[in-house]
N, C-alpha and C. Protein backbone atom coordinates (compact mmCIF):
# COMPACT_ATOMS: atom_id res chain seq x y z
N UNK A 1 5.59 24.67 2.84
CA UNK A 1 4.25 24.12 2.65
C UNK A 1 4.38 22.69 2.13
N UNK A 2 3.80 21.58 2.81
CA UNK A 2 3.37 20.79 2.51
C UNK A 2 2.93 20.39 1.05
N UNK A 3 3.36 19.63 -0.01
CA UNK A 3 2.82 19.46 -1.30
C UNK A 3 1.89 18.31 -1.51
N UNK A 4 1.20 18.09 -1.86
CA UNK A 4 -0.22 17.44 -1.83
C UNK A 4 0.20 17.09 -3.37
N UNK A 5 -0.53 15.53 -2.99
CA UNK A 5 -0.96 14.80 -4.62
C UNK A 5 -2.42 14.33 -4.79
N UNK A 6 -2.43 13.93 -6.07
CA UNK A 6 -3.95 13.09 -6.27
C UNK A 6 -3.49 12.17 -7.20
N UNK A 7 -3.80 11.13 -7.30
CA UNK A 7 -3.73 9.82 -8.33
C UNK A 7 -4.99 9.21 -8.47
N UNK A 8 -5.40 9.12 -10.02
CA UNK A 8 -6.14 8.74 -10.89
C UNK A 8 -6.53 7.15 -9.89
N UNK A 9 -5.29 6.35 -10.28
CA UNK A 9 -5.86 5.28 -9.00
C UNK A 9 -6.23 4.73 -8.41
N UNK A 10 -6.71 6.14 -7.89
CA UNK A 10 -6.71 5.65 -6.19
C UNK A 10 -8.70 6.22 -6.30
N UNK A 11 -9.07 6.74 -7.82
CA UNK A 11 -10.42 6.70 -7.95
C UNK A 11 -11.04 5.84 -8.89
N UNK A 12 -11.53 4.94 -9.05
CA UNK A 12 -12.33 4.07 -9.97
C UNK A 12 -12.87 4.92 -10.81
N UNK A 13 -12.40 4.81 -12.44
CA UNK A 13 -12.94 5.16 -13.38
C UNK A 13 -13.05 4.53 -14.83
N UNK A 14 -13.77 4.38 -15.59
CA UNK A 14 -13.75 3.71 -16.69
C UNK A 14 -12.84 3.77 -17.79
N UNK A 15 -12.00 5.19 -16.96
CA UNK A 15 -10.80 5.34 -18.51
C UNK A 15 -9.54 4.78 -18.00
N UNK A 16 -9.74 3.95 -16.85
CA UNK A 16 -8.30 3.33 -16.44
C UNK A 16 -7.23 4.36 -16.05
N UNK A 17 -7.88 5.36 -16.05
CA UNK A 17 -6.44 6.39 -16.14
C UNK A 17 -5.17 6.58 -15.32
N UNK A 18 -4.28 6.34 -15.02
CA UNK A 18 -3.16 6.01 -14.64
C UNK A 18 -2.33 7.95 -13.67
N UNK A 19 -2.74 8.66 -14.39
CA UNK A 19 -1.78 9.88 -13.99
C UNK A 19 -1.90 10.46 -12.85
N UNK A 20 -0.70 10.48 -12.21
CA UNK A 20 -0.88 11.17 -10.99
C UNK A 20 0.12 12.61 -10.97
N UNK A 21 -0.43 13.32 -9.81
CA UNK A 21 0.22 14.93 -9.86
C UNK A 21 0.30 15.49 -8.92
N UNK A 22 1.68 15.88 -8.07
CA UNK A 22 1.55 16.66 -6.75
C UNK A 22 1.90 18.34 -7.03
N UNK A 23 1.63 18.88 -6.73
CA UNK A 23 2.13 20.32 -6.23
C UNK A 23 1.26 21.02 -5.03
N UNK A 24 1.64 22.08 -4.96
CA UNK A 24 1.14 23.20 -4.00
C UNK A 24 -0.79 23.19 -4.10
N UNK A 25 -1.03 23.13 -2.84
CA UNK A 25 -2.49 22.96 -3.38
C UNK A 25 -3.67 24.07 -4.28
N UNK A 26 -3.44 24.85 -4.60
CA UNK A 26 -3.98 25.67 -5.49
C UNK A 26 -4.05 25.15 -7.18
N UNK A 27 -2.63 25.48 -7.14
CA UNK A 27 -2.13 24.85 -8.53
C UNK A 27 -2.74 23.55 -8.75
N UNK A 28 -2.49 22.53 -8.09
CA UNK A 28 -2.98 21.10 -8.23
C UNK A 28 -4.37 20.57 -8.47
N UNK A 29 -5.26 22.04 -7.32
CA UNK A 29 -6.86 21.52 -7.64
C UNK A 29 -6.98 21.94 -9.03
N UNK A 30 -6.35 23.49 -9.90
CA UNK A 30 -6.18 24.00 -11.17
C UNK A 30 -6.22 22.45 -11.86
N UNK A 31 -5.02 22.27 -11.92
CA UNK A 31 -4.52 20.82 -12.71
C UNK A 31 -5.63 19.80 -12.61
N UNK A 32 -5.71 19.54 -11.64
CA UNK A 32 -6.73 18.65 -11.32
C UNK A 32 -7.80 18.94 -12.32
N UNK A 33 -8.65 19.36 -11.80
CA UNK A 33 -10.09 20.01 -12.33
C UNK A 33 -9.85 19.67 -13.94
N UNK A 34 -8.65 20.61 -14.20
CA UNK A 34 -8.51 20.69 -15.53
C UNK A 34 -8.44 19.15 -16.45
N UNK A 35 -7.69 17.90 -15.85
CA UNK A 35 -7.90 16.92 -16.35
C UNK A 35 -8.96 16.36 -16.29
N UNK A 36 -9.56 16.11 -15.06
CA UNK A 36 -11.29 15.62 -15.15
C UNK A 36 -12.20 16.02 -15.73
N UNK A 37 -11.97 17.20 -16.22
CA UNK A 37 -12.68 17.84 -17.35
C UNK A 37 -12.51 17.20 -18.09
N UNK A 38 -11.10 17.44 -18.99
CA UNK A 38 -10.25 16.94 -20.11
C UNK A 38 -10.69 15.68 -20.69
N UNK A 39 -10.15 14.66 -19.59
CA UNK A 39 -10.28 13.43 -19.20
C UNK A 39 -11.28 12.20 -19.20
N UNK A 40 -12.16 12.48 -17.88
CA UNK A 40 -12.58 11.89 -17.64
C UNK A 40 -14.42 12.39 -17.60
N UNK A 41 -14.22 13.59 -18.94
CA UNK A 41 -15.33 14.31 -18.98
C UNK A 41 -16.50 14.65 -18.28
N UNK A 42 -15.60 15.25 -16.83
CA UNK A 42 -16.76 14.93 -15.51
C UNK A 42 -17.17 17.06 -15.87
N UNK A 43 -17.96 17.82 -15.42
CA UNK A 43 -18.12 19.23 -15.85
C UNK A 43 -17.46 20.14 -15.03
N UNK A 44 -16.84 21.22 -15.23
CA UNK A 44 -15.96 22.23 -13.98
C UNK A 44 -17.01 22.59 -12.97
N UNK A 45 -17.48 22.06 -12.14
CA UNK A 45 -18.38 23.04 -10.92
C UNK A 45 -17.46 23.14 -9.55
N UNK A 46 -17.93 24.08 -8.82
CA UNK A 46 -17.40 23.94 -7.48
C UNK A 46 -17.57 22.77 -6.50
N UNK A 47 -18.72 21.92 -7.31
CA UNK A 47 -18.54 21.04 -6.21
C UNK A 47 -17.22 19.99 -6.78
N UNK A 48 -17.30 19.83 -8.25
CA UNK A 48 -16.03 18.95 -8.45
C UNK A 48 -14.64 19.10 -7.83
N UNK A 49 -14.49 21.20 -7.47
CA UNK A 49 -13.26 21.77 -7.15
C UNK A 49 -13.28 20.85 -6.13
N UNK A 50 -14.31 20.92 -5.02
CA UNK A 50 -14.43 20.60 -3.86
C UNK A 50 -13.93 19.14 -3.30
N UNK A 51 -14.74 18.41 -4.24
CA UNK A 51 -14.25 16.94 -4.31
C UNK A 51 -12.58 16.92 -4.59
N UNK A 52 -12.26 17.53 -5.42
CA UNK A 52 -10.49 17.39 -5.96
C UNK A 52 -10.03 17.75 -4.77
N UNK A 53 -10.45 18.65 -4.07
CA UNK A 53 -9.63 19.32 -2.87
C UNK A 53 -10.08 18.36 -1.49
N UNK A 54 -11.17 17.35 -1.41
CA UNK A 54 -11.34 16.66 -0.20
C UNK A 54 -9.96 15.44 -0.45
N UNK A 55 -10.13 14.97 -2.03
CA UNK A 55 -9.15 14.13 -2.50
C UNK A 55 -7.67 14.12 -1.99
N UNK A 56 -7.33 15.53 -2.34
CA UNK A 56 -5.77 15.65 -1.84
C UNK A 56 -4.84 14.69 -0.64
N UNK A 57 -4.06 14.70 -1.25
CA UNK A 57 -3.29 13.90 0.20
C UNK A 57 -1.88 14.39 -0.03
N UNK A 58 -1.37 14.38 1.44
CA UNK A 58 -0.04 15.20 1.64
C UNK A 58 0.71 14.16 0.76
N UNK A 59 1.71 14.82 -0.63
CA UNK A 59 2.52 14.09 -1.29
C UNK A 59 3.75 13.14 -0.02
N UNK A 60 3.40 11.82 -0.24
CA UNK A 60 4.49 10.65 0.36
C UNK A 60 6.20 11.08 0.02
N UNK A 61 7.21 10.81 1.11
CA UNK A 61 8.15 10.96 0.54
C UNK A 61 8.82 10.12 0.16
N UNK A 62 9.23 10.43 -1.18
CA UNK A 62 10.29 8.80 -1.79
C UNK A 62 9.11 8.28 -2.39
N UNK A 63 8.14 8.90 -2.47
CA UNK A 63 6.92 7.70 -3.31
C UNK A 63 6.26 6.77 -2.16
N UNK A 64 6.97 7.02 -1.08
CA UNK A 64 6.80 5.87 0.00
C UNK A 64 5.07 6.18 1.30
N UNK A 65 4.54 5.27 1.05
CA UNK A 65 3.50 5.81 1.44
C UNK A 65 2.73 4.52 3.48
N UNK A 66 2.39 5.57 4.12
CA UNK A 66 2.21 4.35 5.37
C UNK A 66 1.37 3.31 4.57
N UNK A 67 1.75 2.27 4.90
CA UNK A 67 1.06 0.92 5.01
C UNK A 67 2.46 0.25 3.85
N UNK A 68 3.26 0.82 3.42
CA UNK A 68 4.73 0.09 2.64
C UNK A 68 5.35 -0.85 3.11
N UNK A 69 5.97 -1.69 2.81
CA UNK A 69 6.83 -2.44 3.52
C UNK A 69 8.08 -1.86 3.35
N UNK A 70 8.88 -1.85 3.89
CA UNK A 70 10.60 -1.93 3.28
C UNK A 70 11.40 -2.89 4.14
N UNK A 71 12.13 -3.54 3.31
CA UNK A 71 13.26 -4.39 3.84
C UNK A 71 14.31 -3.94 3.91
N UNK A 72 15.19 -3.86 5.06
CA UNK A 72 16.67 -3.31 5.07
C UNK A 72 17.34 -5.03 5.22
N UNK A 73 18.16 -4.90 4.20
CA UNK A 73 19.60 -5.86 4.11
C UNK A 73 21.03 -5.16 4.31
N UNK A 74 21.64 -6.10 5.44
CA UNK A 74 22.80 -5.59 5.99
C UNK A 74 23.40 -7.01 5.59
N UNK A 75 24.81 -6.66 4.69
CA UNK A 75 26.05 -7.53 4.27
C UNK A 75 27.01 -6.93 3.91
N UNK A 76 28.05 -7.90 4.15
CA UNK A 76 29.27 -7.56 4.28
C UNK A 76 29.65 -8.12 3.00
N UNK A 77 31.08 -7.39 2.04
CA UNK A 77 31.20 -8.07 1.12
C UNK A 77 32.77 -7.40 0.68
N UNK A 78 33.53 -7.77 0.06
CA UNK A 78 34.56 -7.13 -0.22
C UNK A 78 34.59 -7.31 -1.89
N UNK A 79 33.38 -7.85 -2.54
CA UNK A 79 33.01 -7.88 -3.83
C UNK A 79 31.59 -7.44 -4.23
N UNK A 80 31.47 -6.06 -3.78
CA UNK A 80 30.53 -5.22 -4.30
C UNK A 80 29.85 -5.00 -5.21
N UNK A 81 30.73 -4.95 -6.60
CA UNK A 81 30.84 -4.83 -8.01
C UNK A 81 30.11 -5.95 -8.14
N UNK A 82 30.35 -7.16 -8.18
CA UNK A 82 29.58 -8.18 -8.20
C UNK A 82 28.15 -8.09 -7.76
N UNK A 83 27.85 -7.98 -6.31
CA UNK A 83 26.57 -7.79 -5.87
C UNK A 83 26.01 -6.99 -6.38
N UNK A 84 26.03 -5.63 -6.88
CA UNK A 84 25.36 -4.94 -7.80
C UNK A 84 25.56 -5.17 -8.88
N UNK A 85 26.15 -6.23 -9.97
CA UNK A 85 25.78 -6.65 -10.99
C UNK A 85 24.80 -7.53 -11.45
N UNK A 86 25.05 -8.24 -9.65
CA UNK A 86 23.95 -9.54 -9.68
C UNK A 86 22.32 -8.83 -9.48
N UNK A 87 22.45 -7.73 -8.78
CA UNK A 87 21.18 -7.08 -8.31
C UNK A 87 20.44 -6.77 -9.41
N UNK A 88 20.99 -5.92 -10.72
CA UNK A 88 20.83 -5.51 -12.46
C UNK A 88 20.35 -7.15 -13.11
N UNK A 89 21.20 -8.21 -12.64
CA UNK A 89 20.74 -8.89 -13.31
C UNK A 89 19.56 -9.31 -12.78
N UNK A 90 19.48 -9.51 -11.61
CA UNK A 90 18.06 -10.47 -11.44
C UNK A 90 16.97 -9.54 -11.58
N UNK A 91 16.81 -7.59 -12.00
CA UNK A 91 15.73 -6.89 -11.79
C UNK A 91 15.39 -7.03 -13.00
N UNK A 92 16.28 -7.44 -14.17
CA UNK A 92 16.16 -7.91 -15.52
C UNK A 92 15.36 -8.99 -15.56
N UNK A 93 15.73 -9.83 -14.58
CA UNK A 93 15.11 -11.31 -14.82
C UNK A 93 13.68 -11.17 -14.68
N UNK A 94 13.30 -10.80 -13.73
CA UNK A 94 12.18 -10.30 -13.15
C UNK A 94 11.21 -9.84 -13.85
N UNK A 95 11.54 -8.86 -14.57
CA UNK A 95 10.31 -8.29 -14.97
C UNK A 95 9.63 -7.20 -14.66
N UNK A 96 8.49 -8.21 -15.46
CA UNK A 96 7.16 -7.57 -14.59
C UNK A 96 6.79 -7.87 -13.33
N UNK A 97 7.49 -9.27 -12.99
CA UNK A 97 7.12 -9.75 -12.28
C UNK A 97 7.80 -9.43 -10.49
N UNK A 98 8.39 -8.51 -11.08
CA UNK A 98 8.96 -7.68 -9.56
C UNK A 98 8.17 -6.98 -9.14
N UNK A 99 8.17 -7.14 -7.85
CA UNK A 99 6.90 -6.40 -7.17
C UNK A 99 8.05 -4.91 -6.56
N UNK A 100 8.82 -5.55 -6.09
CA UNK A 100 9.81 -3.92 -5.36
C UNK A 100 9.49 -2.93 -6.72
N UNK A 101 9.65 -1.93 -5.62
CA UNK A 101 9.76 -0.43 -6.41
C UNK A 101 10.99 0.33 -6.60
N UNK A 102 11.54 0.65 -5.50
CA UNK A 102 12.96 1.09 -5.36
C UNK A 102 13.84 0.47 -4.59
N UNK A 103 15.47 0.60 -4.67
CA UNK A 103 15.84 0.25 -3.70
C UNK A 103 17.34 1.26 -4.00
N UNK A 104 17.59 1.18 -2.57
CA UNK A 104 19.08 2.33 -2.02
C UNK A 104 20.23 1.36 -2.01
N UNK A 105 21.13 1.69 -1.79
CA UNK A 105 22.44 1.07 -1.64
C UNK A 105 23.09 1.83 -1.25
N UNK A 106 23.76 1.51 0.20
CA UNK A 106 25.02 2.68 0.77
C UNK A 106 25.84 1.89 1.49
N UNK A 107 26.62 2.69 1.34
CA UNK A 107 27.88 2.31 1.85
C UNK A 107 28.36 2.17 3.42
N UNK A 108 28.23 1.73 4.39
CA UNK A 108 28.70 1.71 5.63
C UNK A 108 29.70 2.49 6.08
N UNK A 109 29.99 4.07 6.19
CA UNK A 109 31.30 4.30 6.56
C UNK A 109 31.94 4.13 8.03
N UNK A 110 31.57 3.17 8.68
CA UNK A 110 31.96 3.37 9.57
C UNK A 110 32.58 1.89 9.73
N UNK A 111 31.64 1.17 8.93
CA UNK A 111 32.65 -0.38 9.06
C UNK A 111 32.71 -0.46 7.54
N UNK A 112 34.35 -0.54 7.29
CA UNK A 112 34.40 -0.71 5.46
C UNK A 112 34.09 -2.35 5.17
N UNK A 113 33.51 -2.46 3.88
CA UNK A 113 33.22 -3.66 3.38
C UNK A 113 31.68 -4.68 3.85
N UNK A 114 30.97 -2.97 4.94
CA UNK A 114 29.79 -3.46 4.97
C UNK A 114 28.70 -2.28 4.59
N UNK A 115 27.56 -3.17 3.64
CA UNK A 115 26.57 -1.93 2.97
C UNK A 115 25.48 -2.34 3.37
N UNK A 116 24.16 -1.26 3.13
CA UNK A 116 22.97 -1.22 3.93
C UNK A 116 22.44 -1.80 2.60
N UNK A 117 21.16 -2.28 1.72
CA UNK A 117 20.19 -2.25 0.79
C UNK A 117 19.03 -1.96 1.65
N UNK A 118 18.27 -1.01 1.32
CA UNK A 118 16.51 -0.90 1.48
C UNK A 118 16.06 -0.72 -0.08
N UNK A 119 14.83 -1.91 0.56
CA UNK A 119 13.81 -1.81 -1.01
C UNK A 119 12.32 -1.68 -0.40
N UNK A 120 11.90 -0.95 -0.87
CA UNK A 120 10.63 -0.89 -1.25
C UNK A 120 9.46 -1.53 -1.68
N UNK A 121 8.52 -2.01 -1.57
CA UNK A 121 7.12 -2.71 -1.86
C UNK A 121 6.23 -1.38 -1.61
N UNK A 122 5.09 -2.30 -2.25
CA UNK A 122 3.68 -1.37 -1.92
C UNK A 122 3.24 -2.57 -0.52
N UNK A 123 3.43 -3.41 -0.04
CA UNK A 123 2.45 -3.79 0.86
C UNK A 123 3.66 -5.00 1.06
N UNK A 124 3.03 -5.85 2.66
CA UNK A 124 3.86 -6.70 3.02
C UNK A 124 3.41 -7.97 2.06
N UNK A 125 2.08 -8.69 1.74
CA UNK A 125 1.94 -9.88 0.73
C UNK A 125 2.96 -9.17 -0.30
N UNK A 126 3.36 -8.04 -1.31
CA UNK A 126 4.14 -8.12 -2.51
C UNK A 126 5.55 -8.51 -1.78
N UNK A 127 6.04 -8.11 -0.88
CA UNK A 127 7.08 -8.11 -0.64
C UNK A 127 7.16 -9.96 -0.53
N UNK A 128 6.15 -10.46 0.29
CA UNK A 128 6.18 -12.31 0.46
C UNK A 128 6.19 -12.48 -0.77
N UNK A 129 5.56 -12.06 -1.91
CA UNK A 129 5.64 -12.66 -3.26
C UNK A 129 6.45 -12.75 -3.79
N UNK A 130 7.31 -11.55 -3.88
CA UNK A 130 8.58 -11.31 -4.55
C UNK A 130 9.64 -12.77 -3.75
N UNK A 131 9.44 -12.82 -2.18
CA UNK A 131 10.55 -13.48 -2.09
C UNK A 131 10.01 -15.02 -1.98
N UNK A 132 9.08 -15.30 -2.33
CA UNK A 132 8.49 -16.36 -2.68
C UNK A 132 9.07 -17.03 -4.25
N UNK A 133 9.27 -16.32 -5.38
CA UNK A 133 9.80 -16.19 -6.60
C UNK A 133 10.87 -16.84 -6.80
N UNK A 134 11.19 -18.26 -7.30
CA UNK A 134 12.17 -18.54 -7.50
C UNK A 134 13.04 -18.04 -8.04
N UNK A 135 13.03 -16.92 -8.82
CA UNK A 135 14.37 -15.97 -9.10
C UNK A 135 15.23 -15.24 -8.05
N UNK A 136 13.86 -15.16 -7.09
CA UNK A 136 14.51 -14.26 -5.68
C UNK A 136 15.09 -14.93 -4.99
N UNK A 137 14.73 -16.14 -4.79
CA UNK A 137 15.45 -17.23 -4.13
C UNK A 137 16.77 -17.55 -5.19
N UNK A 138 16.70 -17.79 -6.24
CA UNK A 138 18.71 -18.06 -6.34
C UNK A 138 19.52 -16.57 -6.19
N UNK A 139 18.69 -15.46 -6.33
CA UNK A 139 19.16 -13.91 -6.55
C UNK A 139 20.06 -14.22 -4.91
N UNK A 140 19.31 -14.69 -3.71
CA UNK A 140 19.60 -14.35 -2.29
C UNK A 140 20.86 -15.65 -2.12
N UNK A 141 20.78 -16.95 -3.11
CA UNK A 141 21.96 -17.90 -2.79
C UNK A 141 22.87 -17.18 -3.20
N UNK A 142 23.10 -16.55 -4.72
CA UNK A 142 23.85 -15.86 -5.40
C UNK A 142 24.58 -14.68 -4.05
N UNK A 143 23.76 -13.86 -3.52
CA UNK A 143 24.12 -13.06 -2.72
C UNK A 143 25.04 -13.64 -1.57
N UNK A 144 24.84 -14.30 -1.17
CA UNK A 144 24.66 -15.54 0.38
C UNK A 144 26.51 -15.64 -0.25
N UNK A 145 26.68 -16.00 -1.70
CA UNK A 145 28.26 -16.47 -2.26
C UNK A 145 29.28 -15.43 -1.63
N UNK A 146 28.46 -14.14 -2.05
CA UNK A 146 29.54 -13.24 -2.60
C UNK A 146 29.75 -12.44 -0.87
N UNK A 147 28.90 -12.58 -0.03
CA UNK A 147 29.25 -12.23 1.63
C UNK A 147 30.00 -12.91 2.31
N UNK A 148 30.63 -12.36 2.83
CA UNK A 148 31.56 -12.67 4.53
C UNK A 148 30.60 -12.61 5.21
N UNK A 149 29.71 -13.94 5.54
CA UNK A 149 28.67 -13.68 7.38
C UNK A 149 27.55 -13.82 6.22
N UNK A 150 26.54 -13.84 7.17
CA UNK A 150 24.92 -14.13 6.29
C UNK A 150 24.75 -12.58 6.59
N UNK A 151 23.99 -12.15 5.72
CA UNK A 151 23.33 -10.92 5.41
C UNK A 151 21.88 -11.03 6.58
N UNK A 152 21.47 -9.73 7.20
CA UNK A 152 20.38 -9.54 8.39
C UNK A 152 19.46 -8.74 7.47
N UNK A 153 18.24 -9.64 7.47
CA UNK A 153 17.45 -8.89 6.85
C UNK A 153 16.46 -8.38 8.29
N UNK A 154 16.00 -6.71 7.82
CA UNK A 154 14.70 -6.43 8.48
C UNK A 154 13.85 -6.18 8.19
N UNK A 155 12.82 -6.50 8.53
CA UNK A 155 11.68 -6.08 7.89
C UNK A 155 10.18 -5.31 8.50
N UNK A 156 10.00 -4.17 7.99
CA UNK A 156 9.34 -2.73 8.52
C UNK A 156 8.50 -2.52 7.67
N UNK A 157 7.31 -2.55 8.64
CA UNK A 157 6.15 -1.91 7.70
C UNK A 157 6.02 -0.20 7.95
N UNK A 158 6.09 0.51 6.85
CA UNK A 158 5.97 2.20 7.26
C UNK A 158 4.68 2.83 7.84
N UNK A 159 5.13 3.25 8.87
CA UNK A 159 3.88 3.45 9.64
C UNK A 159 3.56 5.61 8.92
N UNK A 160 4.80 6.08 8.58
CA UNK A 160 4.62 7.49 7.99
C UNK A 160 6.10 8.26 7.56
N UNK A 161 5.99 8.75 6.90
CA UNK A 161 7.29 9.56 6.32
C UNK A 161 6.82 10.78 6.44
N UNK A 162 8.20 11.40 7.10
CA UNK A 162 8.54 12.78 7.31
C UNK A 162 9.11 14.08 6.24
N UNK A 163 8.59 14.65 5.55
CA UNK A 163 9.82 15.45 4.52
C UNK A 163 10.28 16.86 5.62
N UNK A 164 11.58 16.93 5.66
CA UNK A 164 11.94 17.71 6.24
C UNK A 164 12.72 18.89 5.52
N UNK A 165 12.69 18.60 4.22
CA UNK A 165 12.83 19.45 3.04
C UNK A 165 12.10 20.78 3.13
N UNK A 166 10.67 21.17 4.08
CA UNK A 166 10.16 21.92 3.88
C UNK A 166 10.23 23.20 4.59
């Protein structure tokens, strides 16, 4: 079964409320209900159940939701250690002011000394912002040092994610 979320969010309310919650949909409208009560002192009726349950949306996988951007970076490097030190440092530098959410790092086994990065955004403008950022820009000269060959960036907007976990 499919697991379904709801996020606070993604409804305009005066308590700012931030929490979001996926499970099985029974349990969740439970949960649900139970915080908007709690919460956002709306009253338990069936029509609220109803509303919580039109709300639902099939939980995203990876957090990753259609309309995301992700960038895949392909480089070659035989100083790894480095590039992921430099990566720690500049997410430090950053902040708040990093718009990425996640990002992967793997290893190429099929050609040694070349690795994949995908990162994550909520939308394609954060992703232009981020690399708009003069931190991102020396983060990518910094990178540009430590490669054999220029690094191929791509860039994909998510049109839907699959969980095949189920």
């Amino acid at each position: 079964m499919t697991r379904k979320y709801v996020d606070c969010r993604e409804t305009p309310s005066v308590s700012g409320c931030t929490l979001a919650m996926s499970g099985e949909e029974e349990e969740l409208v439970r949960a649900a209900v139970n915080h908007a009560v709690d919460v956002h002192g709306h009253t338990d009726s069936e029509e609220l159940r109803e509303g919580v349950r039109r709300d639902l949306k099939d939980a995203p996988v990876a957090g990753t939701r259609q309309g995301a951007f992700v960038q895949l970076i392909e480089f070659s490097t035989d100083r790894i250690d480095e590039v992921e030190r430099l990566a720690r440092e500049w997410a430090e530098e950053m902040g708040a002011d990093r718009t990425a959410r996640w990002a992967l790092v793997g290893t190429d086994l099929d050609r040694p000394g070349t690795y994949v990065e995908i990162v994550e955004f909520p939308d394609h403008d954060s992703a232009m912002d981020n690399s708009a950022n003069p931190k991102t820009t020396r983060f990518a000269e910094n990178l540009r040092a430590l490669c054999s060959g220029e690094p191929r960036f791509v860039n994909l907007e998510v049109r839907g994610t699959t969980d095949f976990a189920t």
